[in-house]
PDB file of N, CA and C in Angstrom:
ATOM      1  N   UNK A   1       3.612  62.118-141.837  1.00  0.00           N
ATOM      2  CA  UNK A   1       4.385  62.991-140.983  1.00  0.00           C
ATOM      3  C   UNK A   1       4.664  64.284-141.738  1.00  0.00           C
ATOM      4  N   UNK A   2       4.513  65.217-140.755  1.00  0.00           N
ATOM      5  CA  UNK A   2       4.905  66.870-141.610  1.00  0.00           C
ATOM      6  C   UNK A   2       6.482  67.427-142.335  1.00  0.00           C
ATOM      7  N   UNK A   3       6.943  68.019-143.200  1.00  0.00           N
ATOM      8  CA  UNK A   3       8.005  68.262-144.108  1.00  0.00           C
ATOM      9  C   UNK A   3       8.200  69.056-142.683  1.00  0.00           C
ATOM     10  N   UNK A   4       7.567  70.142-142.236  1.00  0.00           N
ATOM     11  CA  UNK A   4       7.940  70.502-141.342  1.00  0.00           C
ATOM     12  C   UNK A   4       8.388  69.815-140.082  1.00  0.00           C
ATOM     13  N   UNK A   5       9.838  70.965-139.543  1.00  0.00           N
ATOM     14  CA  UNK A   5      10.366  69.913-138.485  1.00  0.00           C
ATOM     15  C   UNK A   5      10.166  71.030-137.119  1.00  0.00           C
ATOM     16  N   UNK A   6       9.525  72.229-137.376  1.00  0.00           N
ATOM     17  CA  UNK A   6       9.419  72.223-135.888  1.00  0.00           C
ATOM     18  C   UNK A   6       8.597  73.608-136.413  1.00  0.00           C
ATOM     19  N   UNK A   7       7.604  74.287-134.953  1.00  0.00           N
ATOM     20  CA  UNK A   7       6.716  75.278-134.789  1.00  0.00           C
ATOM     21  C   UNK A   7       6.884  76.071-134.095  1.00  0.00           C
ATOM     22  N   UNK A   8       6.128  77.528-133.415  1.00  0.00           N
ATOM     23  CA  UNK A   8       6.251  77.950-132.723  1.00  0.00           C
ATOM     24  C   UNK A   8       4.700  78.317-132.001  1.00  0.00           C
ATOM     25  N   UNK A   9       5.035  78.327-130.600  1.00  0.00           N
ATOM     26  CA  UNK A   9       3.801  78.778-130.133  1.00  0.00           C
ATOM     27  C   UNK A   9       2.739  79.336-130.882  1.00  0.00           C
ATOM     28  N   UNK A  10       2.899  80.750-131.119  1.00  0.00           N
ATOM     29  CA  UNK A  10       1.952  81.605-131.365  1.00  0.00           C
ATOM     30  C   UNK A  10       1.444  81.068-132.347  1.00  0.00           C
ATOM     31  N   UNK A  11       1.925  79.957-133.962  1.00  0.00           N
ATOM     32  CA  UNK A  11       1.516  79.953-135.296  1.00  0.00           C
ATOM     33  C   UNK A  11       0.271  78.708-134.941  1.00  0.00           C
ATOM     34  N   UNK A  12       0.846  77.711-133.563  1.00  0.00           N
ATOM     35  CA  UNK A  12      -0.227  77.148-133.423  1.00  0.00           C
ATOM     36  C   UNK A  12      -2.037  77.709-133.357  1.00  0.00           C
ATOM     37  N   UNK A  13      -1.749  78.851-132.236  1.00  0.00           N
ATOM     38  CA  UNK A  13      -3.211  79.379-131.919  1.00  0.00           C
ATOM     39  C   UNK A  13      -3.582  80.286-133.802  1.00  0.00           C
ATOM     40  N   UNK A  14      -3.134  80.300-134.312  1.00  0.00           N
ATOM     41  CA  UNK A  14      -3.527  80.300-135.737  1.00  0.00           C
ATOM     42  C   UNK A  14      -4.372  79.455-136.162  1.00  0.00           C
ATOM     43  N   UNK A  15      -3.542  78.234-136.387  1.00  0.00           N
ATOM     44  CA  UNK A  15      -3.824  76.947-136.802  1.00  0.00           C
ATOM     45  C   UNK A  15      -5.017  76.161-136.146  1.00  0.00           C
ATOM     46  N   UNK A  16      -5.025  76.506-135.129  1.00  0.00           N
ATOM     47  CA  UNK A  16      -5.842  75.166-133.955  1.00  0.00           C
ATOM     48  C   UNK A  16      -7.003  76.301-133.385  1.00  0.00           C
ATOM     49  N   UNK A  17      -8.195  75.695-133.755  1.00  0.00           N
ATOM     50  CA  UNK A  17      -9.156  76.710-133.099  1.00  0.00           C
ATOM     51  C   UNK A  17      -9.527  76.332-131.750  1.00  0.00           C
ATOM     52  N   UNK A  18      -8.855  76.588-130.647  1.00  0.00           N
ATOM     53  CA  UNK A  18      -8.953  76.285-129.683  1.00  0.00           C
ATOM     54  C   UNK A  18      -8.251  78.143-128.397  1.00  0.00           C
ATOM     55  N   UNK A  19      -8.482  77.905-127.063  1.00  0.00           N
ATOM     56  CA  UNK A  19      -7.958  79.331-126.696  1.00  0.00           C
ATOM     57  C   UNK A  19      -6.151  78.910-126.439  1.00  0.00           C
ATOM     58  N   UNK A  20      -5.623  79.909-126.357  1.00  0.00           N
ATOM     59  CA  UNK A  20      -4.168  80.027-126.417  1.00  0.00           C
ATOM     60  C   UNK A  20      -3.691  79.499-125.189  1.00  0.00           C
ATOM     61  N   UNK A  21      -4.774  79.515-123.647  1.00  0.00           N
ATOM     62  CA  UNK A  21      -4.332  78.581-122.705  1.00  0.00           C
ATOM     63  C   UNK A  21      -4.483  77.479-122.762  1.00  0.00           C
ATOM     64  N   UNK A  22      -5.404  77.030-123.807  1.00  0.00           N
ATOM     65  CA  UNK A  22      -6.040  75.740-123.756  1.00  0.00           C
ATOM     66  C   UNK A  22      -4.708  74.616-124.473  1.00  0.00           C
ATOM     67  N   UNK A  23      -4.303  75.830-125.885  1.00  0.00           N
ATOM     68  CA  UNK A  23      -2.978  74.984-126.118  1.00  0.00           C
ATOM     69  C   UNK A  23      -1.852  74.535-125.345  1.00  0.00           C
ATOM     70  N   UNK A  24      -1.642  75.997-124.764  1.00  0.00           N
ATOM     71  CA  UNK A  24      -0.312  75.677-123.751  1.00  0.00           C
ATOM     72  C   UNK A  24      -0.670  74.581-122.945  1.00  0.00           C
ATOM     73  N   UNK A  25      -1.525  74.430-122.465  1.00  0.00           N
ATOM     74  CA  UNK A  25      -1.985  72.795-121.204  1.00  0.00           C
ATOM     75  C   UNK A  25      -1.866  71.810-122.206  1.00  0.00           C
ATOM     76  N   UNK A  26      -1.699  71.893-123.835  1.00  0.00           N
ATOM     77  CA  UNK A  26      -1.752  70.436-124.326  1.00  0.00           C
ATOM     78  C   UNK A  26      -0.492  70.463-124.306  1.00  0.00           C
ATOM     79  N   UNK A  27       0.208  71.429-125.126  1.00  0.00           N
ATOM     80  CA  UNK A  27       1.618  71.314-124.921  1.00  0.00           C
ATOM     81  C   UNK A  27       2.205  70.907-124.060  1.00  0.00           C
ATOM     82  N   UNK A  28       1.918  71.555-122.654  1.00  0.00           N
ATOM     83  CA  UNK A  28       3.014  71.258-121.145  1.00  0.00           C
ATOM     84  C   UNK A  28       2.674  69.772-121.238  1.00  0.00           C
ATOM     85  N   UNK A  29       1.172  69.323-121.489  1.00  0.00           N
ATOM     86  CA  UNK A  29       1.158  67.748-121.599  1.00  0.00           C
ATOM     87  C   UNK A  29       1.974  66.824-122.193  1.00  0.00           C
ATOM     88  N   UNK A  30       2.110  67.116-123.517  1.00  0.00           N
ATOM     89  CA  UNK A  30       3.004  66.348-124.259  1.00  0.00           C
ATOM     90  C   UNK A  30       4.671  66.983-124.129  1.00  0.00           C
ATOM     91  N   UNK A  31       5.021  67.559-123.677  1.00  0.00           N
ATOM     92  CA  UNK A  31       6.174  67.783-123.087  1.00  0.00           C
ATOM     93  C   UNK A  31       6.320  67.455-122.201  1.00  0.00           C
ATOM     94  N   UNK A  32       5.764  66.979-120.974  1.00  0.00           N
ATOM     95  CA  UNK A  32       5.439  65.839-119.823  1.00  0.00           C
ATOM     96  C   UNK A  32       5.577  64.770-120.533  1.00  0.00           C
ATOM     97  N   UNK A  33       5.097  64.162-121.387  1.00  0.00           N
ATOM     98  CA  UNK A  33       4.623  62.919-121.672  1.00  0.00           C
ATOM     99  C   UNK A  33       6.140  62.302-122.675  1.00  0.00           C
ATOM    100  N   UNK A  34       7.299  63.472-122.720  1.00  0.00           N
ATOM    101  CA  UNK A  34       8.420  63.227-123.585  1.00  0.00           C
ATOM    102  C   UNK A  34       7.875  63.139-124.867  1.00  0.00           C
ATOM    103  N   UNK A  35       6.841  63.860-125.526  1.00  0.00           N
ATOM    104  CA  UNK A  35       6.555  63.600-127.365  1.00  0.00           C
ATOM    105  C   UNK A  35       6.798  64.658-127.878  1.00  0.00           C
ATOM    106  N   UNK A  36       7.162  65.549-127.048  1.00  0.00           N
ATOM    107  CA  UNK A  36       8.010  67.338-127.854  1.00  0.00           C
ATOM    108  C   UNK A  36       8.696  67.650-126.797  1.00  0.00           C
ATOM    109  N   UNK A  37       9.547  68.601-127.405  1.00  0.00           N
ATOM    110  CA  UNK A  37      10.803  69.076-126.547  1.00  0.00           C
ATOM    111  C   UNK A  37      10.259  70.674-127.070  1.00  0.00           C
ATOM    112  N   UNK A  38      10.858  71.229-126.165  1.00  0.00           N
ATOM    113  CA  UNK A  38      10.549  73.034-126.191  1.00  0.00           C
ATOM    114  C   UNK A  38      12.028  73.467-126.351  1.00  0.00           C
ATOM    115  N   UNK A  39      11.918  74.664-127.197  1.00  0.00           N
ATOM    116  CA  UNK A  39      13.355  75.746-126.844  1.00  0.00           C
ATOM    117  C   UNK A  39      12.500  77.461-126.721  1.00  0.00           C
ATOM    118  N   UNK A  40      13.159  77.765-125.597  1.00  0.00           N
ATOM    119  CA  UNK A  40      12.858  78.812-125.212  1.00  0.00           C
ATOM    120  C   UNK A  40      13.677  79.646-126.562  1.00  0.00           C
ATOM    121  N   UNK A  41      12.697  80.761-127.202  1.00  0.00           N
ATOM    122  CA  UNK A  41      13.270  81.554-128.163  1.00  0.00           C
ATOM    123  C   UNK A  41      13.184  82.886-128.288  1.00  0.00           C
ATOM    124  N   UNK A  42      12.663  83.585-126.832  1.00  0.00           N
ATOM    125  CA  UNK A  42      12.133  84.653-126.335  1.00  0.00           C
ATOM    126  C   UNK A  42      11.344  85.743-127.602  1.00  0.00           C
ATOM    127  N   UNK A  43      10.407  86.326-127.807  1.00  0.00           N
ATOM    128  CA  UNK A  43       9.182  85.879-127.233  1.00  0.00           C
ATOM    129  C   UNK A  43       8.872  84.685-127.326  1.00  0.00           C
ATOM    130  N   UNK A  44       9.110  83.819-128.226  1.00  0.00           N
ATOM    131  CA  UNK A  44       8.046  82.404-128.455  1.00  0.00           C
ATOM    132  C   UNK A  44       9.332  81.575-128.146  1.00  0.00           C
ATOM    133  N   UNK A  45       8.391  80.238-127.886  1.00  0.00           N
ATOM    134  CA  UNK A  45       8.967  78.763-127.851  1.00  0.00           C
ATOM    135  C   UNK A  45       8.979  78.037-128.909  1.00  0.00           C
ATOM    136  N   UNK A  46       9.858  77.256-129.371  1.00  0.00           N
ATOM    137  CA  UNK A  46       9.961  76.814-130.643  1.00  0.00           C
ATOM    138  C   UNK A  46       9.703  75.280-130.092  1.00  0.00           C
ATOM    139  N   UNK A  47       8.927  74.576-131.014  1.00  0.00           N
ATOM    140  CA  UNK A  47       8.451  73.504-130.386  1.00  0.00           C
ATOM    141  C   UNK A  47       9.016  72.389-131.380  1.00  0.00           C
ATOM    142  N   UNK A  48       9.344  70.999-131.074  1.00  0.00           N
ATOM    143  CA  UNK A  48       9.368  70.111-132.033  1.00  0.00           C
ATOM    144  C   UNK A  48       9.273  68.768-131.533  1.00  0.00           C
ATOM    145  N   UNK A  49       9.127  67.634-131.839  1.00  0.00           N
ATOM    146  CA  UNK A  49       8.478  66.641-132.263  1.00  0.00           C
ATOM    147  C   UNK A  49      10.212  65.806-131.390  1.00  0.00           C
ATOM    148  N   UNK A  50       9.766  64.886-130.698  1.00  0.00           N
ATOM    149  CA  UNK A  50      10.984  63.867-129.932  1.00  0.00           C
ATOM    150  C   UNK A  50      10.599  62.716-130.708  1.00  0.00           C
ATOM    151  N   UNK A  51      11.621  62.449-132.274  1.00  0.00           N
ATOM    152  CA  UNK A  51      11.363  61.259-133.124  1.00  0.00           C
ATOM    153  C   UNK A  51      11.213  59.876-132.116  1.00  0.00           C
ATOM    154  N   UNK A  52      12.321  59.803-131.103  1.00  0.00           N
ATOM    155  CA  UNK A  52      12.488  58.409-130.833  1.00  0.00           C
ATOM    156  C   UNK A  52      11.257  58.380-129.923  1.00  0.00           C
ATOM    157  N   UNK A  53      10.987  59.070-128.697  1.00  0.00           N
ATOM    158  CA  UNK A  53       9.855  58.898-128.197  1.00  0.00           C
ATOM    159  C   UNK A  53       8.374  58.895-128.732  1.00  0.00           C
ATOM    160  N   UNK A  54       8.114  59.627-130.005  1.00  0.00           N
ATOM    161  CA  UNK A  54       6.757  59.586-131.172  1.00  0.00           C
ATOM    162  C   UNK A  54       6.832  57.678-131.509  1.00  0.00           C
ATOM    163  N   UNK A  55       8.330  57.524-132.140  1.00  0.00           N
ATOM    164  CA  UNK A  55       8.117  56.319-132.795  1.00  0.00           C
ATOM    165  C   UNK A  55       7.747  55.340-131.634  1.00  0.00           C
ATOM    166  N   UNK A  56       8.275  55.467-130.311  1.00  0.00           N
ATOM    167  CA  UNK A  56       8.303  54.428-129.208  1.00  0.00           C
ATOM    168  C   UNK A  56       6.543  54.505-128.970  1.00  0.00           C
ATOM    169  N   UNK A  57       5.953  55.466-129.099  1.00  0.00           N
ATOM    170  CA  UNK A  57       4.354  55.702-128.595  1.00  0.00           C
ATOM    171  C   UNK A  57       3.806  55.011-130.032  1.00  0.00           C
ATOM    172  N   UNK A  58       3.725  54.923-131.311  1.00  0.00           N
ATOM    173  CA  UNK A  58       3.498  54.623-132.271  1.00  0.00           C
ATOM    174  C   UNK A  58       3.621  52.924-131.656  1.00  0.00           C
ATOM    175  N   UNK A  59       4.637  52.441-131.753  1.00  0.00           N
ATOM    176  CA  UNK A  59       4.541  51.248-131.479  1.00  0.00           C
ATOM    177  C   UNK A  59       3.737  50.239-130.362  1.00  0.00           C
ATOM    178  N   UNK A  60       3.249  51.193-128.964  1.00  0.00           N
ATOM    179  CA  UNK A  60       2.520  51.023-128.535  1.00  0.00           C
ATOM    180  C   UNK A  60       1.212  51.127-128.839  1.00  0.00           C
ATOM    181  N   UNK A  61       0.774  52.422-129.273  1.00  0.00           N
ATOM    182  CA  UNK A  61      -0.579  52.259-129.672  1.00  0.00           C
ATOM    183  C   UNK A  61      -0.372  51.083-130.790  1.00  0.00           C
ATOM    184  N   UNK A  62       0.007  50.796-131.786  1.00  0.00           N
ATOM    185  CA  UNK A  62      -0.444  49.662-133.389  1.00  0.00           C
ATOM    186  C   UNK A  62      -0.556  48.596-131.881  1.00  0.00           C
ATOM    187  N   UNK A  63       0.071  48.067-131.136  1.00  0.00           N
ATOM    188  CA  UNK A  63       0.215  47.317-130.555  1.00  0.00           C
ATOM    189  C   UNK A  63      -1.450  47.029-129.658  1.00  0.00           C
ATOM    190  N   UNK A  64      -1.209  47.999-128.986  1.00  0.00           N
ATOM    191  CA  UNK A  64      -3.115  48.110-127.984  1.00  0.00           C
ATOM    192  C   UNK A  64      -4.053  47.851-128.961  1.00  0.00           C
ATOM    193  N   UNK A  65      -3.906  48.708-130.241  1.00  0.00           N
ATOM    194  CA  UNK A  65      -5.382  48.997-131.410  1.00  0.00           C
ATOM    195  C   UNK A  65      -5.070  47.339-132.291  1.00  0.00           C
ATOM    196  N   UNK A  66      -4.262  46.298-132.062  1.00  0.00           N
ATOM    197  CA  UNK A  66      -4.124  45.052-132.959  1.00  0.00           C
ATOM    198  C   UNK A  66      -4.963  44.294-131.897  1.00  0.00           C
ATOM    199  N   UNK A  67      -5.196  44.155-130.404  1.00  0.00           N
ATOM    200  CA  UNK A  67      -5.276  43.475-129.694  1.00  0.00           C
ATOM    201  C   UNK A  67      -7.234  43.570-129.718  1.00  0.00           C
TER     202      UNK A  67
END
């Protein structure tokens, strides 16, 4: 898991070679899916990581990938 505890939009399309809409649709995904929470921080969104819901998905997948 990262020292870092949270990101912002824009440093992703840095990081991730992918297009800048392409991120936002993963994002809105996993912010759908409850595994990040957003704060609006005008210009950017500050993004971070929902521990209890990561650990609750963690336990499902070890669970599917043992079977």
């Amino acid at each position: 898991m990262s020292a870092q505890s949270c990101c912002f939009n824009g440093d992703l399309t840095v990081i991730i070679p992918l297009a800048k809409s392409s991120i936002s649709q993963h994002l809105k995904s996993l912010k759908e899916a409850g595994l990040i929470q957003g704060e609006i921080m005008p210009p950017k969104i500050k993004y971070y990581l929902n521990n209890e819901n990561w650990a609750e998905a963690a336990e499902l997948f070890e669970t599917l990938f043992k079977s």
